[in-house]
PDB file of N, CA and C in Angstrom:
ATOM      1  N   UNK A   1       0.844  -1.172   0.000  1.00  0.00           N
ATOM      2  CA  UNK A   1       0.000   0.000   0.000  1.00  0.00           C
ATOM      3  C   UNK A   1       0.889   1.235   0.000  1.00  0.00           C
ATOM      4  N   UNK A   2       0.358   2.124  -1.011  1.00  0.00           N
ATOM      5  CA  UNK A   2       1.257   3.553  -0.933  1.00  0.00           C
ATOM      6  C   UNK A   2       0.141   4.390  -0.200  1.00  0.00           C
ATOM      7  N   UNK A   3       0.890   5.480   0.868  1.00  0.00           N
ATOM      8  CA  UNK A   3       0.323   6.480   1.627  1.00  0.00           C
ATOM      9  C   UNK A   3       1.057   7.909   0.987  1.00  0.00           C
ATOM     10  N   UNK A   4       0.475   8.627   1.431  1.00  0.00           N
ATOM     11  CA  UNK A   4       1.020  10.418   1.429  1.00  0.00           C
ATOM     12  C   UNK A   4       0.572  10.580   2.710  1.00  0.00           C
ATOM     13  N   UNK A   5       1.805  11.348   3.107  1.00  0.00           N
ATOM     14  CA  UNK A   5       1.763  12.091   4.720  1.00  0.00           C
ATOM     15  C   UNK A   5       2.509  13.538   4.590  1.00  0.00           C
ATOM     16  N   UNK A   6       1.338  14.675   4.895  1.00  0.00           N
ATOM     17  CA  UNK A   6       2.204  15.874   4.938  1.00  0.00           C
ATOM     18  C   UNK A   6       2.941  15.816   6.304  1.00  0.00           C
ATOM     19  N   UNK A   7       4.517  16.283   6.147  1.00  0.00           N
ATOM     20  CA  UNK A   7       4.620  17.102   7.321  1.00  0.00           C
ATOM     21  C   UNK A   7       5.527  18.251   7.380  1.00  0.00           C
ATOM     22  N   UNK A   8       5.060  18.441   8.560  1.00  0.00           N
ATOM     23  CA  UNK A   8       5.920  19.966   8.910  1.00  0.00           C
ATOM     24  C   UNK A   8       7.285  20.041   8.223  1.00  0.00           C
ATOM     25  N   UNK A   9       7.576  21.255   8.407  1.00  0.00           N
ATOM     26  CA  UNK A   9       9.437  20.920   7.866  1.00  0.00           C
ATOM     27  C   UNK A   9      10.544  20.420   9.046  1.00  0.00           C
ATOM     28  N   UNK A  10       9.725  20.918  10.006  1.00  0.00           N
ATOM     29  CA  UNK A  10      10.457  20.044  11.562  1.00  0.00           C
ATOM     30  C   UNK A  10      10.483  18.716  11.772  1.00  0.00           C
ATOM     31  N   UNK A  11       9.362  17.978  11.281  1.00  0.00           N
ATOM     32  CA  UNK A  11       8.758  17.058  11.411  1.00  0.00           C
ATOM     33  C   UNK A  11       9.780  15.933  10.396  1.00  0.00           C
ATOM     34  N   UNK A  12       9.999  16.487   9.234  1.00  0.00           N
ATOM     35  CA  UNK A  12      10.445  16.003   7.713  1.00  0.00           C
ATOM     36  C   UNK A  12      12.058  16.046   8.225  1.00  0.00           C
ATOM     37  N   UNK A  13      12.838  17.501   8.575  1.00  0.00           N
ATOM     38  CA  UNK A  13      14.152  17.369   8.867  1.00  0.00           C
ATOM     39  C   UNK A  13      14.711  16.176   9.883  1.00  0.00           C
ATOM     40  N   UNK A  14      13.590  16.065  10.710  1.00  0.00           N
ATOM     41  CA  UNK A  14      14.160  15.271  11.645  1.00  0.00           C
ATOM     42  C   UNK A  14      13.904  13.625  11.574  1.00  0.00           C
ATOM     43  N   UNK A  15      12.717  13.801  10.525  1.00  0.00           N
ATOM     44  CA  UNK A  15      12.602  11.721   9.929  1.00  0.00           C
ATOM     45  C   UNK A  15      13.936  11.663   8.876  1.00  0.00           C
ATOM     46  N   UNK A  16      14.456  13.100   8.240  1.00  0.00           N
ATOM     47  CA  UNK A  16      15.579  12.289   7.102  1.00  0.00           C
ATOM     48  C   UNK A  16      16.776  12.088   8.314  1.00  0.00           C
ATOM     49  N   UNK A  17      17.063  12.937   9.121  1.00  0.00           N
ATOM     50  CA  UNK A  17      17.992  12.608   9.994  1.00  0.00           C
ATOM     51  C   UNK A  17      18.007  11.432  10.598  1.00  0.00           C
ATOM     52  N   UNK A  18      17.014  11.104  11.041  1.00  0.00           N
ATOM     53  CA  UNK A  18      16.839  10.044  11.987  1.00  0.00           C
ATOM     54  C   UNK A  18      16.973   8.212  10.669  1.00  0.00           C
ATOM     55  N   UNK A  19      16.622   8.947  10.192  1.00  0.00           N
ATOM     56  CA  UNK A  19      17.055   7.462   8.737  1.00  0.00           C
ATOM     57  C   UNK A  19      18.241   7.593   8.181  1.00  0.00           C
ATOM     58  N   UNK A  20      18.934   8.888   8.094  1.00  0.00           N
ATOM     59  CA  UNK A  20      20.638   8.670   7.875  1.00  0.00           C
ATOM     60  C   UNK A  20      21.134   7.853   9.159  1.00  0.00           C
ATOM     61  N   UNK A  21      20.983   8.269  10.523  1.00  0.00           N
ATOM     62  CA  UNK A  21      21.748   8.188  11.626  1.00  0.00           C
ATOM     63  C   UNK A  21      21.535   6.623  11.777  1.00  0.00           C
ATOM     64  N   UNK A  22      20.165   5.914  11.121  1.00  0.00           N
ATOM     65  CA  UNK A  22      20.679   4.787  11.126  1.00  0.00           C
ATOM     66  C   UNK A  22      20.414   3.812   9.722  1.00  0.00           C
ATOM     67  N   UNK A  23      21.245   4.657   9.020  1.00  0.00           N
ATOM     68  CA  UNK A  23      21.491   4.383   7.846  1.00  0.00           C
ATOM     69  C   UNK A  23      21.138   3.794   6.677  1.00  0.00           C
ATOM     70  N   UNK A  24      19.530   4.214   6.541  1.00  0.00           N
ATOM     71  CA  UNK A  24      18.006   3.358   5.718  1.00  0.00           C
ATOM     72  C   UNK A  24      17.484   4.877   4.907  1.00  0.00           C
ATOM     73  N   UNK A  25      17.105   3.897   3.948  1.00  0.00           N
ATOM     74  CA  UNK A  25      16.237   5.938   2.805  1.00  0.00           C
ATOM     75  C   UNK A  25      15.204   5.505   4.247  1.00  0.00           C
ATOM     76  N   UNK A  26      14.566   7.408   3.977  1.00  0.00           N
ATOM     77  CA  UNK A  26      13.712   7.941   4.612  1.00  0.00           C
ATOM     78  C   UNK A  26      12.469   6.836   4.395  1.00  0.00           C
ATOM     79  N   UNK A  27      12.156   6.489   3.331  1.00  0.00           N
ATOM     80  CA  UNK A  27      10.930   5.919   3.015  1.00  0.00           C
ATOM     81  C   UNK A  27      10.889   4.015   4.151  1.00  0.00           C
ATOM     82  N   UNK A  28      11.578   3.372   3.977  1.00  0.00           N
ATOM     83  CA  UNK A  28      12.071   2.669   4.532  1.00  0.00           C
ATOM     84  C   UNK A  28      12.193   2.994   6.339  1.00  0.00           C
ATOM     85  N   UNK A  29      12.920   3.853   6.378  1.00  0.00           N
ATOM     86  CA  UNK A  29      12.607   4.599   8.393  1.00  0.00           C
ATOM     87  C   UNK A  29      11.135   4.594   8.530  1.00  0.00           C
ATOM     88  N   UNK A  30      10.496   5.344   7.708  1.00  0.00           N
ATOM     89  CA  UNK A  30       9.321   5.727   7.929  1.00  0.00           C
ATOM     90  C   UNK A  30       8.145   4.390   8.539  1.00  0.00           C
ATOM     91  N   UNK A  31       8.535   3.341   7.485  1.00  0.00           N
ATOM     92  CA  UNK A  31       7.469   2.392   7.500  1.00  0.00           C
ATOM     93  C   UNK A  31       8.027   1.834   8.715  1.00  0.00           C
ATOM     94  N   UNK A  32       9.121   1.393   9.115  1.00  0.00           N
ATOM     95  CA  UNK A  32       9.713   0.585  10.808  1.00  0.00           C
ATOM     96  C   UNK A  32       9.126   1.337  11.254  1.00  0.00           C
ATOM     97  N   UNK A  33       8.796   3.263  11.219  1.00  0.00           N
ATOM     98  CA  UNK A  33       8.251   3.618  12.459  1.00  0.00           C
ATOM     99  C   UNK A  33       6.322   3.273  12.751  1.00  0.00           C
ATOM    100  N   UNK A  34       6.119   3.029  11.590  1.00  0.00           N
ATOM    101  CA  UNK A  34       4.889   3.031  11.495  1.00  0.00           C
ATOM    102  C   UNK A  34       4.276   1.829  11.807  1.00  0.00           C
ATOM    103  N   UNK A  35       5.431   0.523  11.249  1.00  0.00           N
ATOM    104  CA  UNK A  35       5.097  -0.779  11.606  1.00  0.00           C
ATOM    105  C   UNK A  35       5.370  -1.079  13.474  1.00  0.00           C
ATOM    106  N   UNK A  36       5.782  -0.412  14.021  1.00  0.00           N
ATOM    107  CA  UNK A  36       6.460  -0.358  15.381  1.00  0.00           C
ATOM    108  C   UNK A  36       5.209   0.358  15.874  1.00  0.00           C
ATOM    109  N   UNK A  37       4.768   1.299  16.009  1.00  0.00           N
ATOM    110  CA  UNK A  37       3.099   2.272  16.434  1.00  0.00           C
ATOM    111  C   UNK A  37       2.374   1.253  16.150  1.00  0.00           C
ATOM    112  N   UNK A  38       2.291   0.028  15.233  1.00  0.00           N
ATOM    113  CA  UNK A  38       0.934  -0.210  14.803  1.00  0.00           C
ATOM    114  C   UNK A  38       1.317  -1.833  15.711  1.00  0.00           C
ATOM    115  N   UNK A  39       2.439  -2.282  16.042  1.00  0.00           N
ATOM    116  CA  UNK A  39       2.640  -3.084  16.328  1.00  0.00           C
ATOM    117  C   UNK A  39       1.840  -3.647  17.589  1.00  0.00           C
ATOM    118  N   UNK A  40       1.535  -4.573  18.175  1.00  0.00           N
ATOM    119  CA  UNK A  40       0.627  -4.817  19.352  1.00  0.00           C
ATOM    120  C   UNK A  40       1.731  -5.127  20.464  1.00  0.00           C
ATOM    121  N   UNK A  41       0.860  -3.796  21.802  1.00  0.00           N
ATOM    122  CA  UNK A  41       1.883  -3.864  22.960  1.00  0.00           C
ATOM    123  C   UNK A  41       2.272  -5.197  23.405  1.00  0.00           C
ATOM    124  N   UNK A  42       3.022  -5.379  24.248  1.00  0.00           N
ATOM    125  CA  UNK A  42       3.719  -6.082  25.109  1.00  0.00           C
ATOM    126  C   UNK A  42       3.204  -6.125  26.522  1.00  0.00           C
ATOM    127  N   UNK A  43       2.376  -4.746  26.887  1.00  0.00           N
ATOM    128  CA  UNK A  43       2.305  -4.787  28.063  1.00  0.00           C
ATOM    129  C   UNK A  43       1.354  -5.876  28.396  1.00  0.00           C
ATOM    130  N   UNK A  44       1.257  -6.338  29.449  1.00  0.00           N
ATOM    131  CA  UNK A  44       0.236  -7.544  30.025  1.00  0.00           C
ATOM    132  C   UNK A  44       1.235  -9.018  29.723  1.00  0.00           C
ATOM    133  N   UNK A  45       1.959  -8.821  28.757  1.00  0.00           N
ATOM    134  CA  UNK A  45       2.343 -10.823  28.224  1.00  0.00           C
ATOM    135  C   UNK A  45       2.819 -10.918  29.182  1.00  0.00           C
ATOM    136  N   UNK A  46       3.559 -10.412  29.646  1.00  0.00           N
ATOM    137  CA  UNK A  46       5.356 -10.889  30.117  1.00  0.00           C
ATOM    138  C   UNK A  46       6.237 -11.233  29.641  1.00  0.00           C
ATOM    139  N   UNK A  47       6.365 -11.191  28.559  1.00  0.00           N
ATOM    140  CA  UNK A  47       7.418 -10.948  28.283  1.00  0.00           C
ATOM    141  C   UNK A  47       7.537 -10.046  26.510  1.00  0.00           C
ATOM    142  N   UNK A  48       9.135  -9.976  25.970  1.00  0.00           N
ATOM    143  CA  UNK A  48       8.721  -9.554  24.628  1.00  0.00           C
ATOM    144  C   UNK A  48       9.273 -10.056  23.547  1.00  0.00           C
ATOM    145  N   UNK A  49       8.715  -9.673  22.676  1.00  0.00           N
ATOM    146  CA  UNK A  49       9.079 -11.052  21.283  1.00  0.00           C
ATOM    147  C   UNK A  49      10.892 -10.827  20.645  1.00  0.00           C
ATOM    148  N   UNK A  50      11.263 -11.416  20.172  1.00  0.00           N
ATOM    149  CA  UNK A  50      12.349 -10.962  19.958  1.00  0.00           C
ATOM    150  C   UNK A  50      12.356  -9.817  19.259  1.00  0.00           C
ATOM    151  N   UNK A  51      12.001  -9.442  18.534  1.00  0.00           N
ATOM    152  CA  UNK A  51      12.119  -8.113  17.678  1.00  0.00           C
ATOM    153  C   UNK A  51      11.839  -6.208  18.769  1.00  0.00           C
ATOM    154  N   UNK A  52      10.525  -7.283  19.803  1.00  0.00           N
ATOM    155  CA  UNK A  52      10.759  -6.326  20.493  1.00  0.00           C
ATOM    156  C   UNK A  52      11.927  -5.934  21.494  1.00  0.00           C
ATOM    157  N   UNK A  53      12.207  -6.798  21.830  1.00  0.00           N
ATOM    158  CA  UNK A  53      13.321  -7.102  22.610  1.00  0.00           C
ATOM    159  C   UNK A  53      14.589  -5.894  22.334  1.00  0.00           C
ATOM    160  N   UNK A  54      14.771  -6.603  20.601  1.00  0.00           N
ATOM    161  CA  UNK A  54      16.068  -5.726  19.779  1.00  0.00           C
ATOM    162  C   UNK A  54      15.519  -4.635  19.630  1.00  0.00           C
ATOM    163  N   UNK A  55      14.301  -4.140  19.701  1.00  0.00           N
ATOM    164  CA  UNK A  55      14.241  -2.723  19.731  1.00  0.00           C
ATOM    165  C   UNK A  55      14.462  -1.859  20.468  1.00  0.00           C
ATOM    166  N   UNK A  56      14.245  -2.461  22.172  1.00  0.00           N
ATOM    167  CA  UNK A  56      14.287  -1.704  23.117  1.00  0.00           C
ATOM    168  C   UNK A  56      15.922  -2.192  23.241  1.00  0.00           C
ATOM    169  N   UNK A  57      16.598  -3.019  23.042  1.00  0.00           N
ATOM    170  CA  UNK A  57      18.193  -2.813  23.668  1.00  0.00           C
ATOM    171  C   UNK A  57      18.527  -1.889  22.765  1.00  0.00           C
ATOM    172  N   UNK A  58      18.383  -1.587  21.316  1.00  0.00           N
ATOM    173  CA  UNK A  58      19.041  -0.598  20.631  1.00  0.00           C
ATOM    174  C   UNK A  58      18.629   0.839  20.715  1.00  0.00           C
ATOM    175  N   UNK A  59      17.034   1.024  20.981  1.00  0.00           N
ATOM    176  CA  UNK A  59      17.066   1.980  21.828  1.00  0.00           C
ATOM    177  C   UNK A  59      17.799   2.548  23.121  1.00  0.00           C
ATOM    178  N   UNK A  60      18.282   1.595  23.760  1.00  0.00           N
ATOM    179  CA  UNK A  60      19.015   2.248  24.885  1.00  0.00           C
ATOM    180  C   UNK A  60      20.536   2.346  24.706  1.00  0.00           C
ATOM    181  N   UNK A  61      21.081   1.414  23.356  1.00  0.00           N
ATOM    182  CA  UNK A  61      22.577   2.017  23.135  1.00  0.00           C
ATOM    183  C   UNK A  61      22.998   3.122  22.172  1.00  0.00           C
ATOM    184  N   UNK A  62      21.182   3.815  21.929  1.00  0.00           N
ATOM    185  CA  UNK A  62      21.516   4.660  21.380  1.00  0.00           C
ATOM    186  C   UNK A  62      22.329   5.825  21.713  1.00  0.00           C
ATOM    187  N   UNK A  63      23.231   6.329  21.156  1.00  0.00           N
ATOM    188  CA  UNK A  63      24.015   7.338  21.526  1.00  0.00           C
ATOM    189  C   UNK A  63      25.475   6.586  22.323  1.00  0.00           C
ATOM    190  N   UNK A  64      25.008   5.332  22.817  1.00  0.00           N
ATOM    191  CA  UNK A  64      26.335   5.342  23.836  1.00  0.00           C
ATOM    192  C   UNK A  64      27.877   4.868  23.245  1.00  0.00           C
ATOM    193  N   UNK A  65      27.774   5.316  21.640  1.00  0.00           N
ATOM    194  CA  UNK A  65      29.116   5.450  21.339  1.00  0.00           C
ATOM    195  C   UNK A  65      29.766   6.737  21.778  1.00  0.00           C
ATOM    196  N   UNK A  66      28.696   7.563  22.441  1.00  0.00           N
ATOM    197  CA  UNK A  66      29.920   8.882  22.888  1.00  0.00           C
ATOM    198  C   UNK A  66      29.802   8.974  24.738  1.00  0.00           C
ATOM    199  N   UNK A  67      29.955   7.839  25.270  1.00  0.00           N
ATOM    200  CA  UNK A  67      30.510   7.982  26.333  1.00  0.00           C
ATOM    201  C   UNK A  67      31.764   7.187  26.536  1.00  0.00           C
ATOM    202  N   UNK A  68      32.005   8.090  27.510  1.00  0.00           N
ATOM    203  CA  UNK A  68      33.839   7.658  27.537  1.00  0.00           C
ATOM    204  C   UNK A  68      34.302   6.623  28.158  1.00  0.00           C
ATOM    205  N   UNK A  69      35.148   6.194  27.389  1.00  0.00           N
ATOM    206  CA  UNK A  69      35.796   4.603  28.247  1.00  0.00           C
ATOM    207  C   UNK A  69      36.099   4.627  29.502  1.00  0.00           C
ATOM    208  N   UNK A  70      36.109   3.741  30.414  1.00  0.00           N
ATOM    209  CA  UNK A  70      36.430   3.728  31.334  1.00  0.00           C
ATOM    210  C   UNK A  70      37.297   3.025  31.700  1.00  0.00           C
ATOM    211  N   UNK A  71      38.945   3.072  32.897  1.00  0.00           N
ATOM    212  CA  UNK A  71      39.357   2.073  32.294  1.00  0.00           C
ATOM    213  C   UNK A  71      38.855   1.157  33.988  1.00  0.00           C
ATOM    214  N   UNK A  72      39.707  -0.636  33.894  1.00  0.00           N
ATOM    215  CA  UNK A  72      39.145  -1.332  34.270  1.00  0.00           C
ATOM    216  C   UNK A  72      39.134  -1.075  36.021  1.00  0.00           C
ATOM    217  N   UNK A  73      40.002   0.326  36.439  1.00  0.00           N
ATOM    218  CA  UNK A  73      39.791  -0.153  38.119  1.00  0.00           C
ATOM    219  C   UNK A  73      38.439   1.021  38.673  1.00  0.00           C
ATOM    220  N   UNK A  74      37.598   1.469  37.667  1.00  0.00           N
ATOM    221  CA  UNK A  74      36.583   2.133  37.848  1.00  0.00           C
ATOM    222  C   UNK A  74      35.526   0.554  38.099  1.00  0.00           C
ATOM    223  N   UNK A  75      35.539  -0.161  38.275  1.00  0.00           N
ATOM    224  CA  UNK A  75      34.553  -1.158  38.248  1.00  0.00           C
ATOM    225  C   UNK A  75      35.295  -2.185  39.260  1.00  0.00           C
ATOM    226  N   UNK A  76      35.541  -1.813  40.437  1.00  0.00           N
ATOM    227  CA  UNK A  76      36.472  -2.966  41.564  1.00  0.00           C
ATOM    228  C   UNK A  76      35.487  -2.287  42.489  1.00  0.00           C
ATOM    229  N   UNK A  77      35.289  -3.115  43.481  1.00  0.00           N
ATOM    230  CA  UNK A  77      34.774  -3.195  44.420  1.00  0.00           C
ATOM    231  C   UNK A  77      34.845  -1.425  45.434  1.00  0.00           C
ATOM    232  N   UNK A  78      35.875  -1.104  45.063  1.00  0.00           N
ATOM    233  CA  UNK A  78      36.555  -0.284  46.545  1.00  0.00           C
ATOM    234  C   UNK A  78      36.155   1.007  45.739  1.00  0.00           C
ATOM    235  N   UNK A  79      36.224   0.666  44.191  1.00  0.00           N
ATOM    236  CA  UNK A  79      35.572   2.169  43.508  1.00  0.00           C
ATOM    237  C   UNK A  79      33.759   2.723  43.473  1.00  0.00           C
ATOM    238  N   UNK A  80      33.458   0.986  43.936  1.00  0.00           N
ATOM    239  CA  UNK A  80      32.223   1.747  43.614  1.00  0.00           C
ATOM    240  C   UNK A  80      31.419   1.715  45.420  1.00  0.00           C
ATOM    241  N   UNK A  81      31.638   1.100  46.227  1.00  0.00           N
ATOM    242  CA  UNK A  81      31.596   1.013  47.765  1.00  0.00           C
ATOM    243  C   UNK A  81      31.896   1.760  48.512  1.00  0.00           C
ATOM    244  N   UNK A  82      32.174   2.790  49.016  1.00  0.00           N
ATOM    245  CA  UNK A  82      32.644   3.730  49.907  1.00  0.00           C
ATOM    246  C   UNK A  82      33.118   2.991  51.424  1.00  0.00           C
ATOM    247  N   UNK A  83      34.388   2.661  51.668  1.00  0.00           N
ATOM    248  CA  UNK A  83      34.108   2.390  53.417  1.00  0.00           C
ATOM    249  C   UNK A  83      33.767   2.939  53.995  1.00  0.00           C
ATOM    250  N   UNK A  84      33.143   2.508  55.392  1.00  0.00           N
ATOM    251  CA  UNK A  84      32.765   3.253  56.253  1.00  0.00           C
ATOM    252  C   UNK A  84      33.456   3.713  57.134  1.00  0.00           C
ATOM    253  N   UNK A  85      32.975   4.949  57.783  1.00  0.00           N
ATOM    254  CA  UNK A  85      34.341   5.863  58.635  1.00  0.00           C
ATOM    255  C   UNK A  85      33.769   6.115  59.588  1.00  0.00           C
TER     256      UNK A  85
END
């Protein structure tokens, strides 16, 4: 099925962005977003299907190529525990 959707120019700048950043034509972004809205919740199952699954982990590493490495004695016991005094 072909659709037409006006939108804003806010609306438009930020679907071509958002389909470069992860690297699909606009037309293609568009329909994942549309197939994802139309998709049937999760809430109530318990659990979620795989696809949902990969959506929500890549939602949350979104962006986290720009936080900074850490190196390994930020993650020992004594860094993240405070003794007591």
């Amino acid at each position: 099925m072909t659709i037409q959707v006006e939108l804003n120019p806010e609306t438009e700048a930020r679907l071509i962005s958002e389909a470069a950043a992860h690297g699909v034509a606009v037309e293609e972004y568009a329909g994942e977003l549309l197939r994802a809205a139309l998709r049937p919740s999760s809430s109530g199952r318990g659990h979620l299907t795989p696809e949902e699954a990969e959506e929500l982990l890549r939602g949350m590493a979104e962006g986290s190529e720009k936080l900074p490495l850490l190196p390994d004695e930020a993650f020992t016991r004594e860094s993240i525990y405070e003794e007591p005094r």
